[in-house]
PDB file of N, CA and C in Angstrom:
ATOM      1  N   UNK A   1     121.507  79.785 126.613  1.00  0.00           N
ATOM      2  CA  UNK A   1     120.908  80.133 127.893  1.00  0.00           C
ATOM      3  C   UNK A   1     119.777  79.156 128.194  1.00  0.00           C
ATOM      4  N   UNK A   2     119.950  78.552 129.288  1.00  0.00           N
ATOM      5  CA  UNK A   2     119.025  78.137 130.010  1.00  0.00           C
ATOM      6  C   UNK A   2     117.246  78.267 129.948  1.00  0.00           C
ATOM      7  N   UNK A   3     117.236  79.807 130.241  1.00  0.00           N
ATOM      8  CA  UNK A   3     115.461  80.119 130.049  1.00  0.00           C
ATOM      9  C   UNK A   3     115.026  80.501 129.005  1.00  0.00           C
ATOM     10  N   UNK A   4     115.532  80.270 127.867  1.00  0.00           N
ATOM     11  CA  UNK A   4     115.338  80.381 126.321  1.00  0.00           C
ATOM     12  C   UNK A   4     115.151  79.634 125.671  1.00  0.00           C
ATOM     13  N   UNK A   5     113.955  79.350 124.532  1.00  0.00           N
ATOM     14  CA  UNK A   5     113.970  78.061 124.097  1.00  0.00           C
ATOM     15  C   UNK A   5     114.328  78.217 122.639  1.00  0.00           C
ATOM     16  N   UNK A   6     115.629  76.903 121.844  1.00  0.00           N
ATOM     17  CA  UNK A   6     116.174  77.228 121.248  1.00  0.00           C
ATOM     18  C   UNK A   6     115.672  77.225 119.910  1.00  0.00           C
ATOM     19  N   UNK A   7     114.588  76.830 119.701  1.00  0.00           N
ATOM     20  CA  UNK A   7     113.321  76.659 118.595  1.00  0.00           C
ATOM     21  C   UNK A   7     112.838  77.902 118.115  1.00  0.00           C
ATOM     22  N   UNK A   8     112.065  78.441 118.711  1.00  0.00           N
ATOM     23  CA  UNK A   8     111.441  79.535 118.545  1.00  0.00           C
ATOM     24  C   UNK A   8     112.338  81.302 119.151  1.00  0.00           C
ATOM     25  N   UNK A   9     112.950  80.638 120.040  1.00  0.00           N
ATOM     26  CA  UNK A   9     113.698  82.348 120.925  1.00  0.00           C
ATOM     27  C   UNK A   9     112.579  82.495 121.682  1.00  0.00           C
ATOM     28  N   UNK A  10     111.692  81.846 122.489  1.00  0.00           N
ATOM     29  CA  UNK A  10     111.201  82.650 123.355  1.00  0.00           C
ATOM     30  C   UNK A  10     111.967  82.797 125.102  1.00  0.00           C
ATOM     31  N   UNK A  11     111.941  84.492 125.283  1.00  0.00           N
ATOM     32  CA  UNK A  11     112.677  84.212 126.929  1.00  0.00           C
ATOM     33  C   UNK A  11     112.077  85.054 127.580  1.00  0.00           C
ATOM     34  N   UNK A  12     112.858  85.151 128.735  1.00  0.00           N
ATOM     35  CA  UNK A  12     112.416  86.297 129.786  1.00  0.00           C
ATOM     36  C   UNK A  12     111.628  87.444 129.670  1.00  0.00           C
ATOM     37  N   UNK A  13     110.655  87.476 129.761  1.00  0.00           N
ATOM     38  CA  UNK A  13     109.653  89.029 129.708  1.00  0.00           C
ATOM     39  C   UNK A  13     109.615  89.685 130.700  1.00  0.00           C
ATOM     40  N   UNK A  14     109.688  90.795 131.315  1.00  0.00           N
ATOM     41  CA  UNK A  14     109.380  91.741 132.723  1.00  0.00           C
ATOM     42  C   UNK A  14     108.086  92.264 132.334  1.00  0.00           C
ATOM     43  N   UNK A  15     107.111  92.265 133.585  1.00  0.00           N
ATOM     44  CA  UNK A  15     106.043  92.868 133.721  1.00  0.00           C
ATOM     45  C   UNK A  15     106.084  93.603 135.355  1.00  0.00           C
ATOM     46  N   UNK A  16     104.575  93.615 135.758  1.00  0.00           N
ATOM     47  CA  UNK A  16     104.492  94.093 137.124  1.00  0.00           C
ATOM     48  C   UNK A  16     103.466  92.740 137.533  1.00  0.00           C
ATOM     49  N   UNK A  17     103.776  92.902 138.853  1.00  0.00           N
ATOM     50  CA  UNK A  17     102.834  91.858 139.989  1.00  0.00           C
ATOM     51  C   UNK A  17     101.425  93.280 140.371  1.00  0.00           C
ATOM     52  N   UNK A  18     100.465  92.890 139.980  1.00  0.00           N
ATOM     53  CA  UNK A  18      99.789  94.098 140.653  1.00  0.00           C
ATOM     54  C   UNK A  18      98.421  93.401 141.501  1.00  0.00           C
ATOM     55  N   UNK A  19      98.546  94.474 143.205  1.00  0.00           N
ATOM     56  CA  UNK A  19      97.953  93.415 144.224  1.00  0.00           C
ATOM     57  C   UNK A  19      96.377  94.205 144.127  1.00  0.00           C
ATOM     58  N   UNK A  20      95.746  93.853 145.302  1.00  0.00           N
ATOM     59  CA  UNK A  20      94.183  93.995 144.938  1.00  0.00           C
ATOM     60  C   UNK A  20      94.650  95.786 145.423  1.00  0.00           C
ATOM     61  N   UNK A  21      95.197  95.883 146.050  1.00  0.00           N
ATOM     62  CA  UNK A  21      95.285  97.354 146.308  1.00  0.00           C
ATOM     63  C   UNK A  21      96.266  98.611 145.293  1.00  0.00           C
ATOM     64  N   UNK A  22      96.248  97.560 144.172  1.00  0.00           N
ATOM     65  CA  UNK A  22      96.830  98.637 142.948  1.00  0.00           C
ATOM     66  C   UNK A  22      98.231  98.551 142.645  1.00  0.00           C
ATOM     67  N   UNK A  23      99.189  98.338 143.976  1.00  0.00           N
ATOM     68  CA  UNK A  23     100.489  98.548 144.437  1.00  0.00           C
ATOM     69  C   UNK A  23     101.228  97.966 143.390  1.00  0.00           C
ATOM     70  N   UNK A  24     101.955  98.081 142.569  1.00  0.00           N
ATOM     71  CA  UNK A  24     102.921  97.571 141.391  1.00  0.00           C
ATOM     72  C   UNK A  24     104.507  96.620 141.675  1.00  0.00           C
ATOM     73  N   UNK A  25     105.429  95.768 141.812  1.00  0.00           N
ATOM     74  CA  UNK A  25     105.900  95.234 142.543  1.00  0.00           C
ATOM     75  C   UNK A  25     106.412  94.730 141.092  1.00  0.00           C
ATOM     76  N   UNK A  26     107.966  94.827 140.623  1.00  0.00           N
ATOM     77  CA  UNK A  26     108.282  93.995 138.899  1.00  0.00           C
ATOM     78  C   UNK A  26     108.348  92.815 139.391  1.00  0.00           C
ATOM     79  N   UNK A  27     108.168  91.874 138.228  1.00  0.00           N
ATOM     80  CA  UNK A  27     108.799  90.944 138.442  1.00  0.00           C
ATOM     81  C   UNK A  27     108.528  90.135 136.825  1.00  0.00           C
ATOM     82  N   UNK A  28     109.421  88.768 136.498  1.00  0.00           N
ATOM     83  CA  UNK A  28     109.580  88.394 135.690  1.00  0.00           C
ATOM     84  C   UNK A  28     108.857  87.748 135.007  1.00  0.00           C
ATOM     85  N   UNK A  29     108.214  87.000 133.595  1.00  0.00           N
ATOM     86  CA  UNK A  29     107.544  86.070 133.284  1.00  0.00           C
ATOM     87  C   UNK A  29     108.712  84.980 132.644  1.00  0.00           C
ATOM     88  N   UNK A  30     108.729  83.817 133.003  1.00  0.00           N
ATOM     89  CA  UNK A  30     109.707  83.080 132.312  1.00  0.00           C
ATOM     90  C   UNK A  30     108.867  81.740 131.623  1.00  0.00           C
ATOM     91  N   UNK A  31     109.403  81.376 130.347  1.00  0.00           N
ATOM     92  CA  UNK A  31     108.838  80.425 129.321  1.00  0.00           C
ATOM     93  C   UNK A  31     109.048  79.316 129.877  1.00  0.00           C
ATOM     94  N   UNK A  32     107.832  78.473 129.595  1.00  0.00           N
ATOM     95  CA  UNK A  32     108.315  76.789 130.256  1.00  0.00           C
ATOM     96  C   UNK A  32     108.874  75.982 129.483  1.00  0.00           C
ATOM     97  N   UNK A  33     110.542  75.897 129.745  1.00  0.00           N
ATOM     98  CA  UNK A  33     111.526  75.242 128.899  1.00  0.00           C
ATOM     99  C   UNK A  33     111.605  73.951 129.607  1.00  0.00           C
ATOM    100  N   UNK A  34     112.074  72.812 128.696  1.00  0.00           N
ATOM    101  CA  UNK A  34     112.023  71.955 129.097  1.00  0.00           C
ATOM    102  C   UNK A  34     113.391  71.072 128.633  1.00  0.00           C
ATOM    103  N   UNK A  35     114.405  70.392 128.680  1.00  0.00           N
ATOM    104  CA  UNK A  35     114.887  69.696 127.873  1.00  0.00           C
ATOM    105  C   UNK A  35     114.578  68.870 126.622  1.00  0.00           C
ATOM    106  N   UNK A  36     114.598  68.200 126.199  1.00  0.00           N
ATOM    107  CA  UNK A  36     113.959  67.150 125.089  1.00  0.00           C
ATOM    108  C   UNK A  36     115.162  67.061 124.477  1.00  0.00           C
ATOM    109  N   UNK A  37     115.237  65.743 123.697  1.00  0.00           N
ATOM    110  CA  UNK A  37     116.073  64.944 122.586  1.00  0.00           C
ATOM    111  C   UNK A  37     114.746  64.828 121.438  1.00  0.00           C
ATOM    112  N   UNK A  38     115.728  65.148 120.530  1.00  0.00           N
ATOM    113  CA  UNK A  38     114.901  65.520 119.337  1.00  0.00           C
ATOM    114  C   UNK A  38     115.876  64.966 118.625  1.00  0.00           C
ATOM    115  N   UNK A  39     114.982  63.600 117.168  1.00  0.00           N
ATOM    116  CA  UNK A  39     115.721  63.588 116.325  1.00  0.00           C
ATOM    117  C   UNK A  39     116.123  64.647 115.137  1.00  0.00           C
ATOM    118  N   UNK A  40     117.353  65.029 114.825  1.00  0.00           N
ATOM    119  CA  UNK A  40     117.484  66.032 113.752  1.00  0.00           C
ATOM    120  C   UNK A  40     119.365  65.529 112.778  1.00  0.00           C
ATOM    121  N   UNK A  41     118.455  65.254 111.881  1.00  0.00           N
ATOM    122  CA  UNK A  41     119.367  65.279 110.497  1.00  0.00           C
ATOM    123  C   UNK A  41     119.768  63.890 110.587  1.00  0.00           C
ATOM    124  N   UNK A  42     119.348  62.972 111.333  1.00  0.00           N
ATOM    125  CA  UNK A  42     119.657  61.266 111.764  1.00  0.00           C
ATOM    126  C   UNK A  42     120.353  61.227 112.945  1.00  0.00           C
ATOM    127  N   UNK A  43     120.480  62.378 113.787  1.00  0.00           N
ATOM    128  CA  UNK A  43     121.506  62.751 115.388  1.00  0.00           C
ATOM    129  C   UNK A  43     120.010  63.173 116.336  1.00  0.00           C
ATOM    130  N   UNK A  44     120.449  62.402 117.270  1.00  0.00           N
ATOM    131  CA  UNK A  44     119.731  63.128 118.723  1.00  0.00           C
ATOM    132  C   UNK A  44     120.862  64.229 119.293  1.00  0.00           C
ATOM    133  N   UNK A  45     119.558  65.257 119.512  1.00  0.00           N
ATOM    134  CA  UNK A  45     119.923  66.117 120.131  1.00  0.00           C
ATOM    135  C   UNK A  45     119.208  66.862 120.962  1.00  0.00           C
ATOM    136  N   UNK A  46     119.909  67.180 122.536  1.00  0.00           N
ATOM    137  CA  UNK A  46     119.325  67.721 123.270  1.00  0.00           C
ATOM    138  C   UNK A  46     119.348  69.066 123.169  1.00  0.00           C
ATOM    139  N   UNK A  47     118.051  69.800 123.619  1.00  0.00           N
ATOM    140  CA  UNK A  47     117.316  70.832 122.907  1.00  0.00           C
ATOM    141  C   UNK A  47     116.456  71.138 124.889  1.00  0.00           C
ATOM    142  N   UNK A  48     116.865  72.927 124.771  1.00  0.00           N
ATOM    143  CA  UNK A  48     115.608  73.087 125.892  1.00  0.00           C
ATOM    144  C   UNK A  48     114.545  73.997 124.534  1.00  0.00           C
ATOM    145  N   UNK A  49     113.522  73.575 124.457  1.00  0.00           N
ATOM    146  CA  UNK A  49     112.368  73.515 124.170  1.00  0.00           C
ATOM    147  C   UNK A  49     111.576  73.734 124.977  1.00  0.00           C
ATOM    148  N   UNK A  50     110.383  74.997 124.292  1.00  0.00           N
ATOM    149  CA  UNK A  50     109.253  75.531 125.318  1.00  0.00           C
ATOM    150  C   UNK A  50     108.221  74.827 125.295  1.00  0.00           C
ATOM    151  N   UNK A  51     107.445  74.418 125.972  1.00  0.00           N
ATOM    152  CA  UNK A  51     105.705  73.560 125.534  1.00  0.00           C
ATOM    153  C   UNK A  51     105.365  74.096 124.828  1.00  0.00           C
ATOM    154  N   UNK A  52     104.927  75.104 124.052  1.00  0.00           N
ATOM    155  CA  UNK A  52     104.772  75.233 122.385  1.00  0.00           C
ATOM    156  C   UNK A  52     105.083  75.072 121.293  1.00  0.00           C
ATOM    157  N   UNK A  53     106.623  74.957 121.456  1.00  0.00           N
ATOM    158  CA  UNK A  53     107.021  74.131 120.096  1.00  0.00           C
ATOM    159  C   UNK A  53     106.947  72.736 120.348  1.00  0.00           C
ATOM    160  N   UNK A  54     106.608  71.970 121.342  1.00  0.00           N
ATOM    161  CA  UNK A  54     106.523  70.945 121.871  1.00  0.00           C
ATOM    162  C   UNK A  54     105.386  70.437 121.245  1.00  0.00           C
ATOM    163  N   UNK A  55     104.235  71.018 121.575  1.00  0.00           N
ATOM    164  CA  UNK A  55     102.961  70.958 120.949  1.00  0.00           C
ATOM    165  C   UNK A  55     103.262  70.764 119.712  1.00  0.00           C
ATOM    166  N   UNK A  56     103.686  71.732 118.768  1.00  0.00           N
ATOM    167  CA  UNK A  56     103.844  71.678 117.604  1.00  0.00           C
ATOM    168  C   UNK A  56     104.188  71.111 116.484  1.00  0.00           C
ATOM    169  N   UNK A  57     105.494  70.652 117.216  1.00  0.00           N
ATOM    170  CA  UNK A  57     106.504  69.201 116.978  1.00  0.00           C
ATOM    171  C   UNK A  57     105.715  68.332 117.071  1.00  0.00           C
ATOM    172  N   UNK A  58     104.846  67.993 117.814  1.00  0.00           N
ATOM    173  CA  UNK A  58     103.633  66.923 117.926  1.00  0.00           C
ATOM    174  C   UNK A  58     103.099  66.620 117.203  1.00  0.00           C
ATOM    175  N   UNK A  59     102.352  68.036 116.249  1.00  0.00           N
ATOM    176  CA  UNK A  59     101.328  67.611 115.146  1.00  0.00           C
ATOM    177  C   UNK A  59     101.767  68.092 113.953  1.00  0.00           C
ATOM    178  N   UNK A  60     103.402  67.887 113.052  1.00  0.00           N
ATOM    179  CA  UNK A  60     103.777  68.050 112.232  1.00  0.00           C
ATOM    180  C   UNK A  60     104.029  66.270 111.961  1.00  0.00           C
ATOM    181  N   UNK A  61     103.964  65.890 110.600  1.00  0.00           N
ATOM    182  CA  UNK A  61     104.046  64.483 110.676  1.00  0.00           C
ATOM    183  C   UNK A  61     105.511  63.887 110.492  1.00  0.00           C
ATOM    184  N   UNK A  62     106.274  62.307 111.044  1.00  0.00           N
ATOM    185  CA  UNK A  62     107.224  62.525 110.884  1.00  0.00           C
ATOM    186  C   UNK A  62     107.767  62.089 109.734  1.00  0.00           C
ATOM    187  N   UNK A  63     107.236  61.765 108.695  1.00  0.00           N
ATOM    188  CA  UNK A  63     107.997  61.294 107.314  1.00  0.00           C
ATOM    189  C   UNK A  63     107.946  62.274 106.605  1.00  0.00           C
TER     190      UNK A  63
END
C-alpha cells in the first residue's frame, strides 16, 4: 500500500478535526511517505519510506 511505510508499518490513523466552536468533523492523519532507492543486500530498491526512517537511515553508518 501506498500510505504505508514499508520500514517501520507506519499508516493511516483516524482522529477528529475539532473547530474553535467544539464541533467534531473525522478525518484522517496520513504518514509522510516518500519513495526512495535504498541500497539493500548489493540491489537497489525502491521503498516508500516515511521521513523517520529516513532520518534514521541517515545517522546509522554505512560500513
Amino acid at each position: 500500500m501506498a500510505g504505508t511505510c514499508e520500514v517501520c508499518g507506519k499508516a493511516k490513523t483516524f482522529g477528529n478535526n475539532v473547530s474553535f466552536s467544539k464541533r467534531r468533523t473525522n478525518r484522517d492523519f496520513k504518514p509522510n511517505v516518500h519513495h526512495k532507492h535504498i541500497m539493500l543486500n548489493g540491489q537497489m530498491v525502491r521503498l516508500h519510506i516515511c521521513t523517520r526512517c529516513m532520518r534514521t537511515a541517515a545517522k546509522t553508518p554505512k560500513a
